[in-house]
C-alpha atoms as a PDB file:
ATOM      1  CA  UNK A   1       0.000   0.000   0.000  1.00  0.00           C
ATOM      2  CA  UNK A   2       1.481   2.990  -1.107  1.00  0.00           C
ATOM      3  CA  UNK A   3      -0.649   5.794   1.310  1.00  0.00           C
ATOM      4  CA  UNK A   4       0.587   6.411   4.724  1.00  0.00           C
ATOM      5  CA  UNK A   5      -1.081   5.220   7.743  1.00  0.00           C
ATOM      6  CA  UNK A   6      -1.572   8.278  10.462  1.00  0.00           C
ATOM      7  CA  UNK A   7      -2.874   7.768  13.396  1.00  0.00           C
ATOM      8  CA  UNK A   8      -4.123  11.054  15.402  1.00  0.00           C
ATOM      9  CA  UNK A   9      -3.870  11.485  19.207  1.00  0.00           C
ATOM     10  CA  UNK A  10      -6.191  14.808  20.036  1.00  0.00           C
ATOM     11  CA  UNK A  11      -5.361  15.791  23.414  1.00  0.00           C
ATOM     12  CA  UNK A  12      -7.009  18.280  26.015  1.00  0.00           C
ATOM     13  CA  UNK A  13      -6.199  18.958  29.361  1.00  0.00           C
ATOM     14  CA  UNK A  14      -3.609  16.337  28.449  1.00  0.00           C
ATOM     15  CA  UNK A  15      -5.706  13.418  27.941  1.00  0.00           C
ATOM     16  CA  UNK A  16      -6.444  11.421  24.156  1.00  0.00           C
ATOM     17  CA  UNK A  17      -9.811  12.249  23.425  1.00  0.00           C
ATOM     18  CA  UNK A  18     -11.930  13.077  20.250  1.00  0.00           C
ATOM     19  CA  UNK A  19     -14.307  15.549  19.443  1.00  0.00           C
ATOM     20  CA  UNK A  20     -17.389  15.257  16.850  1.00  0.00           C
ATOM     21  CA  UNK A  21     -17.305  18.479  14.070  1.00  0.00           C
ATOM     22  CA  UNK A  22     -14.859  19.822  15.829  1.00  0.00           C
ATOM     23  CA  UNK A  23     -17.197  21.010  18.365  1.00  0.00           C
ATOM     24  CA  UNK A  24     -15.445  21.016  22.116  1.00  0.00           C
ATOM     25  CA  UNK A  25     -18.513  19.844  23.802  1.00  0.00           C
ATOM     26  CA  UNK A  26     -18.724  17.008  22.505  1.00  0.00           C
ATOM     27  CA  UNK A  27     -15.285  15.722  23.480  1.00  0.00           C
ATOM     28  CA  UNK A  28     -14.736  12.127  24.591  1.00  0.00           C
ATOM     29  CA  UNK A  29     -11.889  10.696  26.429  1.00  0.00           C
ATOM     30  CA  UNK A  30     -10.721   7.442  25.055  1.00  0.00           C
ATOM     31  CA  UNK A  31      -7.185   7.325  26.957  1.00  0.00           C
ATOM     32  CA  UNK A  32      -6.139   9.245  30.303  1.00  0.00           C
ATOM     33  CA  UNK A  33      -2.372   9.017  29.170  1.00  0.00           C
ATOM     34  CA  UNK A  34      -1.750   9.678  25.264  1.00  0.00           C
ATOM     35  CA  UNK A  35       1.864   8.087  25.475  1.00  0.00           C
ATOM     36  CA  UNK A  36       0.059   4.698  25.983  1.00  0.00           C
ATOM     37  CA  UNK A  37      -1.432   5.378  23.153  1.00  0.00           C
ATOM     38  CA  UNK A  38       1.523   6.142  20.852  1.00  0.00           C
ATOM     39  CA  UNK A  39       3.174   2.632  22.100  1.00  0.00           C
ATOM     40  CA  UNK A  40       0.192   0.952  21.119  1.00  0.00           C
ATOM     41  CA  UNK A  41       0.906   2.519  17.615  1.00  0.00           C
ATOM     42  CA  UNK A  42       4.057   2.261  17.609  1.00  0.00           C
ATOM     43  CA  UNK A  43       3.708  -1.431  18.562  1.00  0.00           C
ATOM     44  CA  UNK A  44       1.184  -1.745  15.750  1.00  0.00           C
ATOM     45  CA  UNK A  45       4.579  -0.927  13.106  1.00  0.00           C
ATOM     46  CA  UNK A  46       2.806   2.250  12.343  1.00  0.00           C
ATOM     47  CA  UNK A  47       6.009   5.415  11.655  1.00  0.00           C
ATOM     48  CA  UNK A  48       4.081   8.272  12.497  1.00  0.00           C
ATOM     49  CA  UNK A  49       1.830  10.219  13.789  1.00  0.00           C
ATOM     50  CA  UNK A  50      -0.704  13.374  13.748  1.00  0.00           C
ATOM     51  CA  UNK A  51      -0.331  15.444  17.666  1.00  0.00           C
ATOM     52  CA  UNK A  52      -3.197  17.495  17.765  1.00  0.00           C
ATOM     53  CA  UNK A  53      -3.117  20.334  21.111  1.00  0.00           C
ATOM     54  CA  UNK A  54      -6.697  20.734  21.225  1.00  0.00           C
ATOM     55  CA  UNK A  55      -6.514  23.345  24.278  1.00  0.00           C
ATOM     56  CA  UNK A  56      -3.242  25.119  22.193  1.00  0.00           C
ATOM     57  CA  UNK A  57      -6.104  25.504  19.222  1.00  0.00           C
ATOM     58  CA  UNK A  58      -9.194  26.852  21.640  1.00  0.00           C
ATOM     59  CA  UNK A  59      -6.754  29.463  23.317  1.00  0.00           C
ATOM     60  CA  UNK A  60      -3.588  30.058  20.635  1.00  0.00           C
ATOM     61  CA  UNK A  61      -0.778  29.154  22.275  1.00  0.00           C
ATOM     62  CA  UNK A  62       1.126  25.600  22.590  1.00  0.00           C
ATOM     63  CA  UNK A  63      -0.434  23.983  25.856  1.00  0.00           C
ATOM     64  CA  UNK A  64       0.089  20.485  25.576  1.00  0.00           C
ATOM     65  CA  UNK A  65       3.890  20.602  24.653  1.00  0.00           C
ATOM     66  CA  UNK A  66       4.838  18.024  27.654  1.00  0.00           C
ATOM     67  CA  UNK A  67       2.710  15.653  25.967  1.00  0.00           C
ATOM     68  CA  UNK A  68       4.838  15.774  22.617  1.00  0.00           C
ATOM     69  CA  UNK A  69       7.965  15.747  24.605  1.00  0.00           C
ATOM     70  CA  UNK A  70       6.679  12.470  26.358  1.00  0.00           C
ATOM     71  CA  UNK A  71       6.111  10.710  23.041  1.00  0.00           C
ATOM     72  CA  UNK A  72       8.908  11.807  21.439  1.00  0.00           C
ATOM     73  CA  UNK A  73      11.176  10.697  24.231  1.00  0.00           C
ATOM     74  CA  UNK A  74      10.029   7.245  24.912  1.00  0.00           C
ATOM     75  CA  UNK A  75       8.691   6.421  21.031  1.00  0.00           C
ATOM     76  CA  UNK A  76      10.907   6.683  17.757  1.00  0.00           C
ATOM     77  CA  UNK A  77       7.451   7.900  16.239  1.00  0.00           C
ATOM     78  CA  UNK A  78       7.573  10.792  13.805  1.00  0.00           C
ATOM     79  CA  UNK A  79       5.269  13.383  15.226  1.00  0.00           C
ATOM     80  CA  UNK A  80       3.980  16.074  13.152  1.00  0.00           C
ATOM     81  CA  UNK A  81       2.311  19.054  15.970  1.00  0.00           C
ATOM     82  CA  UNK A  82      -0.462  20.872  15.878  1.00  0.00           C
ATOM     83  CA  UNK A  83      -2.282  23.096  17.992  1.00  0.00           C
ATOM     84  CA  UNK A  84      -2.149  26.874  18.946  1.00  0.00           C
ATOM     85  CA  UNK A  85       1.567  27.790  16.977  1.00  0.00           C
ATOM     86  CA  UNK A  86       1.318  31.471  16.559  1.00  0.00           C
ATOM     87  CA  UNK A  87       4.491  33.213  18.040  1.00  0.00           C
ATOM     88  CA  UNK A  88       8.728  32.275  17.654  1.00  0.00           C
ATOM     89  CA  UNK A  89       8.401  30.689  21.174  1.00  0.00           C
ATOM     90  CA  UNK A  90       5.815  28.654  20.635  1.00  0.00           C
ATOM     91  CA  UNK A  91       7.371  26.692  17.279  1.00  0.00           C
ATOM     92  CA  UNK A  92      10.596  26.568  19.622  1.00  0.00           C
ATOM     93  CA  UNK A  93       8.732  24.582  21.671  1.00  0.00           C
ATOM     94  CA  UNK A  94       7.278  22.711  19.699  1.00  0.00           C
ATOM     95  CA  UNK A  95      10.577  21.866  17.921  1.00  0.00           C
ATOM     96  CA  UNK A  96      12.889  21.621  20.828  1.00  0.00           C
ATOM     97  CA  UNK A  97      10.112  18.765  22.476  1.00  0.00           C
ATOM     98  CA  UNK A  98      10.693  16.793  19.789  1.00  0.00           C
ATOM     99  CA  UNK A  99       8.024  17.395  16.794  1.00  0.00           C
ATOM    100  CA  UNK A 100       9.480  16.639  13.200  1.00  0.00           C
ATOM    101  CA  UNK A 101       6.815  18.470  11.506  1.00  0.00           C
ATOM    102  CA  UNK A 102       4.907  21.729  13.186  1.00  0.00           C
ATOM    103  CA  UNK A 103       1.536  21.732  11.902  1.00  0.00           C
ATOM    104  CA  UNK A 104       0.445  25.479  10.960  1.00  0.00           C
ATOM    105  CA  UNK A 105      -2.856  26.480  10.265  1.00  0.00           C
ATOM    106  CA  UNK A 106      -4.525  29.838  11.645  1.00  0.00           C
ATOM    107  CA  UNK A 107      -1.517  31.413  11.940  1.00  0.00           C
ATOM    108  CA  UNK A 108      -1.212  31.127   7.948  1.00  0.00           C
ATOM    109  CA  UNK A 109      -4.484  33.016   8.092  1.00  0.00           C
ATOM    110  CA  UNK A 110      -3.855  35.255  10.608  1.00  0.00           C
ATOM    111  CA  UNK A 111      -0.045  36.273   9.954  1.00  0.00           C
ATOM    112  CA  UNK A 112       1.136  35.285   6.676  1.00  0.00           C
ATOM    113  CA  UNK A 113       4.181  37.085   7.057  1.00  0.00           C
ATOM    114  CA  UNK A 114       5.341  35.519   9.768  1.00  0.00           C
ATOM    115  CA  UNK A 115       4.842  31.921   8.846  1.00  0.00           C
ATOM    116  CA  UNK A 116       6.627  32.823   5.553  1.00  0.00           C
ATOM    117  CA  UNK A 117       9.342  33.959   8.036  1.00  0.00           C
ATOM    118  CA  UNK A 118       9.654  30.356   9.711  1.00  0.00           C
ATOM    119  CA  UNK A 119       9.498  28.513   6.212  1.00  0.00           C
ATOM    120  CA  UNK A 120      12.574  30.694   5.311  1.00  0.00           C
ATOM    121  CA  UNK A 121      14.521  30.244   8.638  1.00  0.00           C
ATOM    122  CA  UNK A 122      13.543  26.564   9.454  1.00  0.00           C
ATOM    123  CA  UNK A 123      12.830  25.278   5.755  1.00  0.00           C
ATOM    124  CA  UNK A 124       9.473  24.562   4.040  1.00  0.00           C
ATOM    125  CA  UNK A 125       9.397  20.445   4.959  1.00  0.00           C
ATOM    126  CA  UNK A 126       9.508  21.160   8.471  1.00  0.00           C
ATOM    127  CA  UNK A 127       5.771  22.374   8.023  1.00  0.00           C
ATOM    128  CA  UNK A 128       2.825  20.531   7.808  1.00  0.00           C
ATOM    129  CA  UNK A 129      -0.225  22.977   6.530  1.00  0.00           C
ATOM    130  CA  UNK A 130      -3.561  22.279   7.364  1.00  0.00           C
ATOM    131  CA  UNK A 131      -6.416  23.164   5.666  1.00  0.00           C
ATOM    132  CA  UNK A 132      -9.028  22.537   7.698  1.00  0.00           C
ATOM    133  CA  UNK A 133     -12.698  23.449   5.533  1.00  0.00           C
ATOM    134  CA  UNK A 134     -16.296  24.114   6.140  1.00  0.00           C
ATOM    135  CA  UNK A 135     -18.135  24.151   2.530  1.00  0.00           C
ATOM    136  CA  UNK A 136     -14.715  24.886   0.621  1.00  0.00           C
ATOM    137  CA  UNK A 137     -14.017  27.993   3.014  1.00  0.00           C
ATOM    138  CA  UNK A 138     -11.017  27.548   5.465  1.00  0.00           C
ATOM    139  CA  UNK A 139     -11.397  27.683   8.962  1.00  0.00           C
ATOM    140  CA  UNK A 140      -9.406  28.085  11.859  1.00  0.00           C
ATOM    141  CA  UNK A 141      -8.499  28.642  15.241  1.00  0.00           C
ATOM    142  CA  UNK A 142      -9.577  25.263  15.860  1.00  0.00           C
ATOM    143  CA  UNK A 143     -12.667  25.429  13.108  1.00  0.00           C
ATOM    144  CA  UNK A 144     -14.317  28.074  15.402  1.00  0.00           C
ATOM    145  CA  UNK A 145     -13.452  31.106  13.476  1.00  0.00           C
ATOM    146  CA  UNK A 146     -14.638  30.297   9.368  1.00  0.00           C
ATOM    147  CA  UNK A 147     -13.421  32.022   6.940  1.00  0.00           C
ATOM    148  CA  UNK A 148     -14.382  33.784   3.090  1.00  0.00           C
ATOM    149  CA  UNK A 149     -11.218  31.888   2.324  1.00  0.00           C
ATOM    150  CA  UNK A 150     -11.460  29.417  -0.601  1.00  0.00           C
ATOM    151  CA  UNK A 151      -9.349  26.434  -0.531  1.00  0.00           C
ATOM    152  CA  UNK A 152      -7.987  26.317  -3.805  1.00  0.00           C
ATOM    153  CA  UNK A 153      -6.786  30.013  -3.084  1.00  0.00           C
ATOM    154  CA  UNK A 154      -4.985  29.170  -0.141  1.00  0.00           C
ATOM    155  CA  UNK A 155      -2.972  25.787  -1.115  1.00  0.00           C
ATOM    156  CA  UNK A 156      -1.820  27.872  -4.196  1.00  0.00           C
ATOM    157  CA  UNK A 157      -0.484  30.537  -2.319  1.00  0.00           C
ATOM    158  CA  UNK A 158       1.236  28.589   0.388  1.00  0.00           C
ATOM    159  CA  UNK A 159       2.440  25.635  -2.610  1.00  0.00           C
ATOM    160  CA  UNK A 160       3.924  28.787  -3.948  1.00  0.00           C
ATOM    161  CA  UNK A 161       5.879  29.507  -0.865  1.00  0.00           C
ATOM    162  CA  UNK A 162       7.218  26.735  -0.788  1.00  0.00           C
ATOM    163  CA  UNK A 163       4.930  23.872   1.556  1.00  0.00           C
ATOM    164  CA  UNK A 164       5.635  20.688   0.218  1.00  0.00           C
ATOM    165  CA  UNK A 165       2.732  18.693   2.829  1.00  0.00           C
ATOM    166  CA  UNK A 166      -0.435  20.096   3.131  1.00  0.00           C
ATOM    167  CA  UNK A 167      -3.507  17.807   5.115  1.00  0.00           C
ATOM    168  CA  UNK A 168      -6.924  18.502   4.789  1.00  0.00           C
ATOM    169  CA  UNK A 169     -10.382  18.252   6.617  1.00  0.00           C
ATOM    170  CA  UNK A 170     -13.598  18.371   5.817  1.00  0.00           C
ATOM    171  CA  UNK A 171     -15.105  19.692   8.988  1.00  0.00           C
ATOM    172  CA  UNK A 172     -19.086  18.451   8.288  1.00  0.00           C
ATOM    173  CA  UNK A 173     -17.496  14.944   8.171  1.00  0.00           C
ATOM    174  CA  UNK A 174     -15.045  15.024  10.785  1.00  0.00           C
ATOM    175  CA  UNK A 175     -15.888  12.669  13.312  1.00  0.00           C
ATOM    176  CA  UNK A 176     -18.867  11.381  11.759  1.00  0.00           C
ATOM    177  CA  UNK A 177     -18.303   8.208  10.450  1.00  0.00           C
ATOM    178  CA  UNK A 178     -19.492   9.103   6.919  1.00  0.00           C
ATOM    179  CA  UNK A 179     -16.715   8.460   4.858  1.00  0.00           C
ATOM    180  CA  UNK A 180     -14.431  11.749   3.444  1.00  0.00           C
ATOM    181  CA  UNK A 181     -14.780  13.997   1.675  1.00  0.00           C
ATOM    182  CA  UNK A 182     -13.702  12.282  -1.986  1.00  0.00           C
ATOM    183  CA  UNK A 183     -15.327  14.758  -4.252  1.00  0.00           C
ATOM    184  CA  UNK A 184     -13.505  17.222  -2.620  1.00  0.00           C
ATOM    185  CA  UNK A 185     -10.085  15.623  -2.300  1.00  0.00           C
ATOM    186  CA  UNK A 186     -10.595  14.775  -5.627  1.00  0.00           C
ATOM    187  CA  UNK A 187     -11.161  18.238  -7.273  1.00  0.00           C
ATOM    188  CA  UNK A 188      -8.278  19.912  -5.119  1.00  0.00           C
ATOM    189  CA  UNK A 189      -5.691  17.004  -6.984  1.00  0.00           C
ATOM    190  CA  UNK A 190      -7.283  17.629 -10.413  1.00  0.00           C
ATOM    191  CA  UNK A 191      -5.480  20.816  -9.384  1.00  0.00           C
ATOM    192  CA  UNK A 192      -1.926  19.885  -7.248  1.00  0.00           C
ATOM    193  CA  UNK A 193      -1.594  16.980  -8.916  1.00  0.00           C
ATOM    194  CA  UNK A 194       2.130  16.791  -7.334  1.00  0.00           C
ATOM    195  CA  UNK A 195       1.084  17.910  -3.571  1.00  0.00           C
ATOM    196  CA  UNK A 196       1.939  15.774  -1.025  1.00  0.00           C
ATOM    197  CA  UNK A 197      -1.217  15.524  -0.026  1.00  0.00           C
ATOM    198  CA  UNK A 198      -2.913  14.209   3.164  1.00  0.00           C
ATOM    199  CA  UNK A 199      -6.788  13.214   3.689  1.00  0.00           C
ATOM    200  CA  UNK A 200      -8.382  13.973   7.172  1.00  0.00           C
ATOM    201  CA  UNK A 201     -11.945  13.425   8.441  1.00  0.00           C
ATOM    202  CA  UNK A 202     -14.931  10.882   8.435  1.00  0.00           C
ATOM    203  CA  UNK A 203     -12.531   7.795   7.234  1.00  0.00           C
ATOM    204  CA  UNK A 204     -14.551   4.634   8.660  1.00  0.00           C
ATOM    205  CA  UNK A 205     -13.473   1.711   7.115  1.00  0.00           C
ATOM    206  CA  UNK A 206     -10.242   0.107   5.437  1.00  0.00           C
ATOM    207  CA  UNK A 207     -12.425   0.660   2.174  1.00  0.00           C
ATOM    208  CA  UNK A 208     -12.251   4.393   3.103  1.00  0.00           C
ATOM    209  CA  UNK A 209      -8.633   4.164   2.591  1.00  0.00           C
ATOM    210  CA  UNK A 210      -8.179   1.948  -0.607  1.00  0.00           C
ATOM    211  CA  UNK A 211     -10.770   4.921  -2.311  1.00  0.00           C
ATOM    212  CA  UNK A 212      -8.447   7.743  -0.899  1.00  0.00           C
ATOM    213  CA  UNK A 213      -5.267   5.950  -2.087  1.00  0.00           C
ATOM    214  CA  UNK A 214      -6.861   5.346  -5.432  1.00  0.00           C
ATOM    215  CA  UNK A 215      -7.981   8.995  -5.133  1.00  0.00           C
ATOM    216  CA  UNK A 216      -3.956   9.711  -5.403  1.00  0.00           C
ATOM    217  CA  UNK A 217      -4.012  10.829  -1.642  1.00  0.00           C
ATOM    218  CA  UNK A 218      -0.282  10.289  -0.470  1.00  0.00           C
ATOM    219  CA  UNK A 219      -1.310  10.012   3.495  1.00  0.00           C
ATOM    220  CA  UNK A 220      -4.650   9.748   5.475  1.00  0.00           C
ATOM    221  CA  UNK A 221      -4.989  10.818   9.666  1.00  0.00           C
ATOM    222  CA  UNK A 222      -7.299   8.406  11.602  1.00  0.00           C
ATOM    223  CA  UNK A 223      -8.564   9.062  14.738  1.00  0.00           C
ATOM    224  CA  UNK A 224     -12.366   8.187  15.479  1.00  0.00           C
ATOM    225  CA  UNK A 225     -11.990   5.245  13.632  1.00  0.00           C
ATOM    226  CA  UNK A 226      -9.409   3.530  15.478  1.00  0.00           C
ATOM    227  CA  UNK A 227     -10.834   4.635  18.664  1.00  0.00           C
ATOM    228  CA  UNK A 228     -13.969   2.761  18.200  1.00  0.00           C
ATOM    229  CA  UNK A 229     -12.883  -0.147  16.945  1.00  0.00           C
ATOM    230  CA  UNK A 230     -14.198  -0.083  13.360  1.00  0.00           C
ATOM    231  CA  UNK A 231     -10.468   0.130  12.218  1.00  0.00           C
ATOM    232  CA  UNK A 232      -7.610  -2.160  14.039  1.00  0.00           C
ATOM    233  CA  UNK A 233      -4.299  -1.869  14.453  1.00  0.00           C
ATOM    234  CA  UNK A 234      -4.312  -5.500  13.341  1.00  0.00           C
ATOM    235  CA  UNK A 235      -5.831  -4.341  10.078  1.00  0.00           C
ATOM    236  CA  UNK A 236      -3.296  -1.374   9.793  1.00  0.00           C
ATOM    237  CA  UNK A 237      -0.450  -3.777  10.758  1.00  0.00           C
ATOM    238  CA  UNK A 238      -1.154  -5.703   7.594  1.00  0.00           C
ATOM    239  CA  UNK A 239      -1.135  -2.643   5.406  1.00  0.00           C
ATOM    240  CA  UNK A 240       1.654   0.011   6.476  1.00  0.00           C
END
């Protein structure tokens, strides 16, 4: 299988839990320590996986950084980090605790310059961009604030500048065990046919991921999935 397996590990108030439309009420803890949860991937033979500071997102600034500096201590896991990134301090952070990829999102909304500042000091494949969408717009600050932004708009300008990853959500199917967002996925690499390109949201079966492979998709994050057993490790062992 040529798309990479992702796992996610959503963490607030630094437990693993997962929320439904990205809507904070609705959050469910599925693991009181996340590093138990990265062994059990790591275990699994799966390479890397998708940190996601949920509190860092709500209140933009890294919170859960001890967290990422857990797993990347006691795990050889490559961890891409997400979560609240929007000054110097907080991508040192993020960096110096052990991320291999910061995951940037808002703050390529909110302060363009300044992200293009980091691509040019710490290189463009340190970066992970995320594009997380509500009906093609982007939204951020985790997918409370929406946006007039169109998608297509924003990959260009940021392929542009140099991102070589981007991953992107479908917020309506986030969480809801509907399948993703194919159409969509499909139009944007009609497009960026050579973008790294990542799927995220509503995958709910191993038939989920055979489409987005076929789909060209070069990665897919699972979370939800995994969590409630409709997707298991065993299956993922067999494939990554």
């Amino acid at each position: 299988m040529s798309i990479e397996i992702i796992p996610a590990i959503d963490i607030m108030h630094g437990k693993c839990v997962r929320l439904t439309q990205g809507d904070y009420s609705t959050q469910k803890i599925y693991n009181e320590h996340p590093l138990e949860v990265a062994l059990q991937f790591e275990d699994a033979g799966l390479k890397r996986v998708h940190l996601v500071d949920l509190d860092g997102a709500k209140e933009g600034r890294v919170k859960n950084w001890n967290v990422l500096e857990s797993i990347a201590g006691k795990t050889s896991l490559i961890i891409d980090f997400g979560g609240g990134i929007s000054t110097d301090e907080d991508l040192r952070i993020v960096f110096g605790s052990g991320a291999a990829f910061a995951t940037v999102g808002s703050i390529a909304v909110k302060d363009e310059e300044l992200l293009r500042s980091w691509l040019k000091f710490y290189g463009s494949d340190r970066f992970l961009l995320g594009a997380d969408v509500r009906d093609e717009n982007i939204s951020i600050s985790g997918w409370l604030v929406e946006t007039q932004i169109r998608i297509y708009d924003f990959l260009e300008k940021y392929i542009k500048a140099g991102i070589k990853q981007v991953f992107c959500t479908d917020i309506k199917l986030d969480g809801a065990m509907k399948g993703p967002s194919l159409e969509l996925y499909k139009g944007i690499l009609a497009v960026f046919p050579e973008l790294h390109f990542i799927a995220s949201g509503g995958i709910r079966s191993m038939e989920d991921i055979y489409q987005l492979e076929e789909t060209g998709c070069r990665g897919v994050i699972i979370g939800k999935a995994i969590y409630e057993g409709l997707i298991t490790l065993k299956d993922l062992a067999h494939v990554n």
